[in-house]
PDB file of N, CA and C in Angstrom:
ATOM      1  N   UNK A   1      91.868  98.529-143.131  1.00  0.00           N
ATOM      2  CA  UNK A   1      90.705  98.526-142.266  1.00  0.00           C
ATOM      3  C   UNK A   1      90.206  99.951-142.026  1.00  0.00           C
ATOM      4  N   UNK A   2      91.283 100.885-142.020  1.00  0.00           N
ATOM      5  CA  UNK A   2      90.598 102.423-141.836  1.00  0.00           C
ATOM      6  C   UNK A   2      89.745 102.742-142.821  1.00  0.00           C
ATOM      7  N   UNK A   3      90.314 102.602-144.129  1.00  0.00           N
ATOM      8  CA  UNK A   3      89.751 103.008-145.309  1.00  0.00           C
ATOM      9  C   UNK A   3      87.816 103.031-145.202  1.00  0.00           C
ATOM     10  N   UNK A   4      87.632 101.924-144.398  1.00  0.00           N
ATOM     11  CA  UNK A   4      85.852 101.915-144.159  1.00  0.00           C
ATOM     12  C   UNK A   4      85.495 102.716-143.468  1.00  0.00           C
ATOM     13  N   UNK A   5      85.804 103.052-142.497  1.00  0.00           N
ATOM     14  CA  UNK A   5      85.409 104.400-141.600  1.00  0.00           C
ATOM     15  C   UNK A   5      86.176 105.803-142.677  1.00  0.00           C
ATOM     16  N   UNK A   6      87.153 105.814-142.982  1.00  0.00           N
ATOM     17  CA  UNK A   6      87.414 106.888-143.895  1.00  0.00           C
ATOM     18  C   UNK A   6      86.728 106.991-144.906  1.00  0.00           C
ATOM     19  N   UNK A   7      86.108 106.248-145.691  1.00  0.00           N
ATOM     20  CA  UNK A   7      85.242 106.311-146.543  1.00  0.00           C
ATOM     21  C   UNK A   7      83.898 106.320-145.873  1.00  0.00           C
ATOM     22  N   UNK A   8      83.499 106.238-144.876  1.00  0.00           N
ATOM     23  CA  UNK A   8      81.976 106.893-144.211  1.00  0.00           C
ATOM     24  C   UNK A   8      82.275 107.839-144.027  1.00  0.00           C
ATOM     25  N   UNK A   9      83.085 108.655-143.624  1.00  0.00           N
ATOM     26  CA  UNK A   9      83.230 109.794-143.149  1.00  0.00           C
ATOM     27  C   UNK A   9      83.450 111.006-144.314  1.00  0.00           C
ATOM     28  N   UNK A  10      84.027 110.335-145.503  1.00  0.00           N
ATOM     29  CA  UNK A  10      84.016 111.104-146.533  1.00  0.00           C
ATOM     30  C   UNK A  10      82.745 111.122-147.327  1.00  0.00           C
ATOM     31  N   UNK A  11      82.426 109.606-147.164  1.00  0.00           N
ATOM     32  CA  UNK A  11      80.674 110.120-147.975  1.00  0.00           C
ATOM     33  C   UNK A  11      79.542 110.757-147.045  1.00  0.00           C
ATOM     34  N   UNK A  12      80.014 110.972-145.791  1.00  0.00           N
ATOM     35  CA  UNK A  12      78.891 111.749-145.185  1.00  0.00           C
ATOM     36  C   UNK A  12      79.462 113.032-145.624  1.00  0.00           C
ATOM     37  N   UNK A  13      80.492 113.803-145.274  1.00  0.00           N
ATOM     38  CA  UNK A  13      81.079 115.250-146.036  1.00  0.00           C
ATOM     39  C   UNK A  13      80.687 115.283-146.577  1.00  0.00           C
ATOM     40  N   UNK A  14      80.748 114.394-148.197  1.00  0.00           N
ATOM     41  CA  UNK A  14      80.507 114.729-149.491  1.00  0.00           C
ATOM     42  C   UNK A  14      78.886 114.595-149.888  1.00  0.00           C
ATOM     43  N   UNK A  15      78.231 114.117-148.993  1.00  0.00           N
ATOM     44  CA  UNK A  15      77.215 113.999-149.350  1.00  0.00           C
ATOM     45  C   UNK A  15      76.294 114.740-150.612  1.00  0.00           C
ATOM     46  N   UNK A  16      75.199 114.462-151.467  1.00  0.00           N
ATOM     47  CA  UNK A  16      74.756 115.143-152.551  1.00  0.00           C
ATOM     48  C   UNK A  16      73.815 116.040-151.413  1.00  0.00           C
ATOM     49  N   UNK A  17      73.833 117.164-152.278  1.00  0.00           N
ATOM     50  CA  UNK A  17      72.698 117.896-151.723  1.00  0.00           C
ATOM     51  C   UNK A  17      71.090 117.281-152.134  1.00  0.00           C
ATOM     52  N   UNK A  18      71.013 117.152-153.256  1.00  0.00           N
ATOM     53  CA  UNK A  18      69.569 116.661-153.519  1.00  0.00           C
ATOM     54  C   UNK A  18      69.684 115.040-153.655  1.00  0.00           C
ATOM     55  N   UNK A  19      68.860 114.197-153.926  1.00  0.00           N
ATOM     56  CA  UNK A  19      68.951 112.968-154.172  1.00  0.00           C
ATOM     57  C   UNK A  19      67.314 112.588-154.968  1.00  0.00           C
ATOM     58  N   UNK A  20      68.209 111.627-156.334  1.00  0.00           N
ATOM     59  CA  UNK A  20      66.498 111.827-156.969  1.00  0.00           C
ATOM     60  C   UNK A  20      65.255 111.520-156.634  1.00  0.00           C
ATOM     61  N   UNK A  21      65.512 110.363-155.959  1.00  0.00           N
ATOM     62  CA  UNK A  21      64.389 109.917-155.133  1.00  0.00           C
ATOM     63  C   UNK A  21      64.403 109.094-153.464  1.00  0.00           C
ATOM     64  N   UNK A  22      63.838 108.344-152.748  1.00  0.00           N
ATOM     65  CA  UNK A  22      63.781 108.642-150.995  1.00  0.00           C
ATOM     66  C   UNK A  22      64.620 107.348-151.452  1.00  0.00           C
ATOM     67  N   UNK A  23      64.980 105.923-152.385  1.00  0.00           N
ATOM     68  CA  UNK A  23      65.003 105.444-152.739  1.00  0.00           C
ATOM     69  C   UNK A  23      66.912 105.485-152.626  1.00  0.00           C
ATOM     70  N   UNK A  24      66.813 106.160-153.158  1.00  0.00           N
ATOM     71  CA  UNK A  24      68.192 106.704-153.611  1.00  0.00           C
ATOM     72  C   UNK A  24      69.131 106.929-152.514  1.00  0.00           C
ATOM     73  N   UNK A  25      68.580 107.782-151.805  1.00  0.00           N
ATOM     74  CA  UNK A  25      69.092 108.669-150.311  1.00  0.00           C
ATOM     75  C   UNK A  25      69.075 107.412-149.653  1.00  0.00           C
ATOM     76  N   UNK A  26      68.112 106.788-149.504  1.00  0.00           N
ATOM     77  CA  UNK A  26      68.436 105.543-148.350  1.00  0.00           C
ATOM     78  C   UNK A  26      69.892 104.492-148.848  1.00  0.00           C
ATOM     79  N   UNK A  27      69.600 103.768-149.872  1.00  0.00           N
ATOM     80  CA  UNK A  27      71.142 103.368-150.258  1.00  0.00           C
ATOM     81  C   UNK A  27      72.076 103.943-150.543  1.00  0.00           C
ATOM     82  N   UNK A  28      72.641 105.431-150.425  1.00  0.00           N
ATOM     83  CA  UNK A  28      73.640 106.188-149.888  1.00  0.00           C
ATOM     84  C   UNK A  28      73.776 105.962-148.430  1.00  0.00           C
ATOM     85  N   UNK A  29      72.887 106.120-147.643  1.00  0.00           N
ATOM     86  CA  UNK A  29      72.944 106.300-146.108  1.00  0.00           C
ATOM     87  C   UNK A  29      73.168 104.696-145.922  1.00  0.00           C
ATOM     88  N   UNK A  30      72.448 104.152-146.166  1.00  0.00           N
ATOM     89  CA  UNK A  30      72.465 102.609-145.846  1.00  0.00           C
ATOM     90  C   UNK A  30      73.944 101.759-146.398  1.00  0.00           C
ATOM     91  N   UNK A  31      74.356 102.137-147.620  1.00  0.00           N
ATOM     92  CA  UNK A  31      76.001 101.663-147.816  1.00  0.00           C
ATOM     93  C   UNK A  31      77.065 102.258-146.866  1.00  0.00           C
ATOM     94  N   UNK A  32      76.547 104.028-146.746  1.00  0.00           N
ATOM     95  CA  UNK A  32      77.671 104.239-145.832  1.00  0.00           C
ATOM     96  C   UNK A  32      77.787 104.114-144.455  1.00  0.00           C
ATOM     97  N   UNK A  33      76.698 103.220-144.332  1.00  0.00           N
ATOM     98  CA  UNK A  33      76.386 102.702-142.343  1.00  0.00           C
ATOM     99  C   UNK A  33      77.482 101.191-142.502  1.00  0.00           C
ATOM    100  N   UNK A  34      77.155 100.976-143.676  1.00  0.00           N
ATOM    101  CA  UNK A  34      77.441  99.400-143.905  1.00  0.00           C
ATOM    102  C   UNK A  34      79.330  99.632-143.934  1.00  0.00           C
ATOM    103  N   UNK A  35      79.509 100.677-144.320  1.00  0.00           N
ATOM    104  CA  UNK A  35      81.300 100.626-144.051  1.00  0.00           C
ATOM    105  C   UNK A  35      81.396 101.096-142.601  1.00  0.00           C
ATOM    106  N   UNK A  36      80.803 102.321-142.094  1.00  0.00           N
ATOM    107  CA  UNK A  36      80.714 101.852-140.312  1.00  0.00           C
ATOM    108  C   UNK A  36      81.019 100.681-139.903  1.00  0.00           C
ATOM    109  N   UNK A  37      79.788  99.860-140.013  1.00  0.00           N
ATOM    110  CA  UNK A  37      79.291  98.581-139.406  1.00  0.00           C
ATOM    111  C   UNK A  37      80.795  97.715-139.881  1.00  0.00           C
ATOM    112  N   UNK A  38      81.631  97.855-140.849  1.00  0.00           N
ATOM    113  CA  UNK A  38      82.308  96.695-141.305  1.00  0.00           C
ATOM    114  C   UNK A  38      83.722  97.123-140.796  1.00  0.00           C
ATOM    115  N   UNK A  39      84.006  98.255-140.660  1.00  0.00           N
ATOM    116  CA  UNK A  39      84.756  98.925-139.669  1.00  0.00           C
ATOM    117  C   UNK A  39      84.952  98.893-138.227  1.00  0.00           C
ATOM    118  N   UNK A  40      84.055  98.782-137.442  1.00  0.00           N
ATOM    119  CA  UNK A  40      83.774  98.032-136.261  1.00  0.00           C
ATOM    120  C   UNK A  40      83.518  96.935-136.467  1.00  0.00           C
ATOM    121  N   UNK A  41      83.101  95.552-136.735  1.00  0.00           N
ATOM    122  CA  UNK A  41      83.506  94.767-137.137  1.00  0.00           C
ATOM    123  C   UNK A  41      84.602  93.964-136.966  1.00  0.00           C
ATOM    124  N   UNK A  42      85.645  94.504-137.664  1.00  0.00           N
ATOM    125  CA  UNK A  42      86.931  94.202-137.629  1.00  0.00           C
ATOM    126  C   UNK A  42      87.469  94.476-136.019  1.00  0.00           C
ATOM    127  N   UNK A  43      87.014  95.314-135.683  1.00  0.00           N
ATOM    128  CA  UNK A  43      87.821  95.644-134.352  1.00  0.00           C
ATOM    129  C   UNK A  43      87.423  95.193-133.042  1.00  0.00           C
ATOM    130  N   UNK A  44      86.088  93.956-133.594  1.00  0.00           N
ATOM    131  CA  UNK A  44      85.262  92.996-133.023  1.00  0.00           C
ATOM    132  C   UNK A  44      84.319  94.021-131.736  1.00  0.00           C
ATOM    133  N   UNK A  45      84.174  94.952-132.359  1.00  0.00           N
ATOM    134  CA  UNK A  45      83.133  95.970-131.435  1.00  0.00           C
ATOM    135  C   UNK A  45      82.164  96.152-131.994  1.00  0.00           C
ATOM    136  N   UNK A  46      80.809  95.807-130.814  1.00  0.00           N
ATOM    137  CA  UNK A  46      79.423  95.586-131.250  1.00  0.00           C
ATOM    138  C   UNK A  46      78.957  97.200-132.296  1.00  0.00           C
ATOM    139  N   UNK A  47      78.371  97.393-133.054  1.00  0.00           N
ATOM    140  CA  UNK A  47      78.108  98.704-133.728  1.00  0.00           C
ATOM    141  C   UNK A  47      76.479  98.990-133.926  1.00  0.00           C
ATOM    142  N   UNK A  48      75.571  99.267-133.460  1.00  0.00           N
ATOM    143  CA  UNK A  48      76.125 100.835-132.826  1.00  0.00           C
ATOM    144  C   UNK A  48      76.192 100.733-131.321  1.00  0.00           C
ATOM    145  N   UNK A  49      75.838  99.599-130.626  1.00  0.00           N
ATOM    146  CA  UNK A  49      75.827 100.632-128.984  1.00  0.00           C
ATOM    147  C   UNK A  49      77.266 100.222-128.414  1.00  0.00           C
ATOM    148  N   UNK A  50      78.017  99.350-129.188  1.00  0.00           N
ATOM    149  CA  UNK A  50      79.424  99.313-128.365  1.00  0.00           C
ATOM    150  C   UNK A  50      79.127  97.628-127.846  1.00  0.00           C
ATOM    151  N   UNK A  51      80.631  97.527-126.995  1.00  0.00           N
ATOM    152  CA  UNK A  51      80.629  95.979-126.762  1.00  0.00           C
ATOM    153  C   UNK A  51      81.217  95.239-127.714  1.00  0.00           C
ATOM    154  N   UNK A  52      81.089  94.251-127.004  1.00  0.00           N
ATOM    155  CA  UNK A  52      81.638  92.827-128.186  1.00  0.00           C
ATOM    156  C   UNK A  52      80.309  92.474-128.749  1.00  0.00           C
ATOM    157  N   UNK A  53      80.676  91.713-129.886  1.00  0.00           N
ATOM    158  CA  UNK A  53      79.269  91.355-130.650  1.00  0.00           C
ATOM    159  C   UNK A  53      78.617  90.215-129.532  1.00  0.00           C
ATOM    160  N   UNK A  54      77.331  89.782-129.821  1.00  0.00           N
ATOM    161  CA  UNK A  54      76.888  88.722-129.162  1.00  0.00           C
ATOM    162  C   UNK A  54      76.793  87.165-130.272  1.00  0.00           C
ATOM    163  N   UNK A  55      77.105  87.550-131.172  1.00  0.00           N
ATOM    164  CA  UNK A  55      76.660  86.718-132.613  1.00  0.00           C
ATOM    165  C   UNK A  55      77.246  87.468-133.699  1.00  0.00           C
ATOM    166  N   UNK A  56      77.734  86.306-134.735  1.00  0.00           N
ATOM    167  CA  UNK A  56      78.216  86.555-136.346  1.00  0.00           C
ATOM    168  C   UNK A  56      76.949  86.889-137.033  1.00  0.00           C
ATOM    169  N   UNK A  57      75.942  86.207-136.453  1.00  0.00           N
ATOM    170  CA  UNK A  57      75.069  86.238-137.202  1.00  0.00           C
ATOM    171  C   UNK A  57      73.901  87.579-137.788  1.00  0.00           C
ATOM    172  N   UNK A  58      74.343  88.083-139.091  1.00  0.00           N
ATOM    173  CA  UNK A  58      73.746  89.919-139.092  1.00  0.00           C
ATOM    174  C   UNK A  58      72.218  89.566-138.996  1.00  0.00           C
ATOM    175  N   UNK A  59      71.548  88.512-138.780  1.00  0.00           N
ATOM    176  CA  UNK A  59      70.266  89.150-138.506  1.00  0.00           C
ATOM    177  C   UNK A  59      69.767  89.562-136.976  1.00  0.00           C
ATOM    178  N   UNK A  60      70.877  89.018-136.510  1.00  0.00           N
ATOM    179  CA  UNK A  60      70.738  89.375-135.078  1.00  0.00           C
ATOM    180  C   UNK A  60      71.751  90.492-134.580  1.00  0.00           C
ATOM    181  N   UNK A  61      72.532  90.893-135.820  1.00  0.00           N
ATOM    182  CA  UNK A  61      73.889  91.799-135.091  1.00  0.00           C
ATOM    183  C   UNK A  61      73.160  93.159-134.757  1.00  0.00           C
ATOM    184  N   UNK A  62      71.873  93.829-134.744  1.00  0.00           N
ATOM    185  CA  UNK A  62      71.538  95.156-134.685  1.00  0.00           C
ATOM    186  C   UNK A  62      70.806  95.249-133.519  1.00  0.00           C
ATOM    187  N   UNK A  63      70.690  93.888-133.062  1.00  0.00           N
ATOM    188  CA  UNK A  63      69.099  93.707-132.086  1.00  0.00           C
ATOM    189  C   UNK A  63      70.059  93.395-130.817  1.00  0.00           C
TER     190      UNK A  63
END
Protein backbone atom coordinates (compact mmCIF):
# COMPACT_ATOMS: atom_id res chain seq x y z
CA UNK A 1 0.00 0.00 0.00
CA UNK A 2 2.99 2.47 0.57
CA UNK A 3 4.46 1.79 -2.68
CA UNK A 4 1.48 4.38 -4.16
CA UNK A 5 2.35 7.26 -2.19
CA UNK A 6 6.12 6.24 -2.65
CA UNK A 7 5.76 6.19 -6.11
CA UNK A 8 3.97 9.83 -6.14
CA UNK A 9 6.47 11.09 -4.33
CA UNK A 10 9.18 9.74 -6.48
CA UNK A 11 7.53 10.82 -9.69
CA UNK A 12 7.04 14.24 -8.40
CA UNK A 13 11.16 14.33 -7.53
CA UNK A 14 11.83 12.84 -10.67
CA UNK A 15 9.79 14.75 -12.57
CA UNK A 16 10.94 15.62 -16.51
CA UNK A 17 12.02 18.97 -16.87
CA UNK A 18 10.39 19.59 -20.26
CA UNK A 19 7.35 17.63 -21.42
CA UNK A 20 6.46 17.39 -25.20
CA UNK A 21 3.30 18.60 -25.12
CA UNK A 22 0.40 20.19 -22.27
CA UNK A 23 -1.05 16.74 -23.17
CA UNK A 24 1.66 14.87 -21.88
CA UNK A 25 2.38 16.87 -18.56
CA UNK A 26 -1.22 16.45 -17.60
CA UNK A 27 -1.14 12.49 -17.68
CA UNK A 28 2.09 12.54 -15.69
CA UNK A 29 0.43 14.82 -13.07
CA UNK A 30 -2.91 13.18 -13.42
CA UNK A 31 -1.44 9.32 -12.96
CA UNK A 32 0.61 10.54 -10.19
CA UNK A 33 -2.54 12.15 -8.27
CA UNK A 34 -4.21 8.84 -9.14
CA UNK A 35 -1.53 6.82 -6.87
CA UNK A 36 -2.21 9.63 -4.14
CA UNK A 37 -5.84 9.17 -4.49
CA UNK A 38 -5.40 5.17 -4.36
CA UNK A 39 -3.17 5.50 -1.43
CA UNK A 40 -5.63 7.23 0.65
CA UNK A 41 -8.09 5.16 -0.45
CA UNK A 42 -6.93 2.27 1.15
CA UNK A 43 -6.63 3.98 4.41
CA UNK A 44 -10.39 4.84 3.76
CA UNK A 45 -9.46 8.71 3.98
CA UNK A 46 -11.40 11.12 1.90
CA UNK A 47 -8.43 12.65 -0.64
CA UNK A 48 -7.86 15.63 -0.95
CA UNK A 49 -9.64 17.48 1.94
CA UNK A 50 -9.45 14.55 4.48
CA UNK A 51 -12.30 12.58 6.23
CA UNK A 52 -13.92 9.45 5.46
CA UNK A 53 -15.17 9.11 1.98
CA UNK A 54 -18.91 9.94 1.56
CA UNK A 55 -19.32 7.38 -1.49
CA UNK A 56 -17.36 4.51 -3.56
CA UNK A 57 -18.61 6.10 -6.14
CA UNK A 58 -15.41 8.22 -8.17
CA UNK A 59 -17.72 10.44 -9.83
CA UNK A 60 -18.66 11.82 -6.79
CA UNK A 61 -15.35 11.02 -4.75
CA UNK A 62 -13.73 14.72 -5.58
CA UNK A 63 -16.95 16.76 -5.05
Amino acid sequence: MRGYLSQALTDLENRPANFPSLRAATVYYHHTELLAHAFFQELNIRYPEGGAPTSDDLATYYT
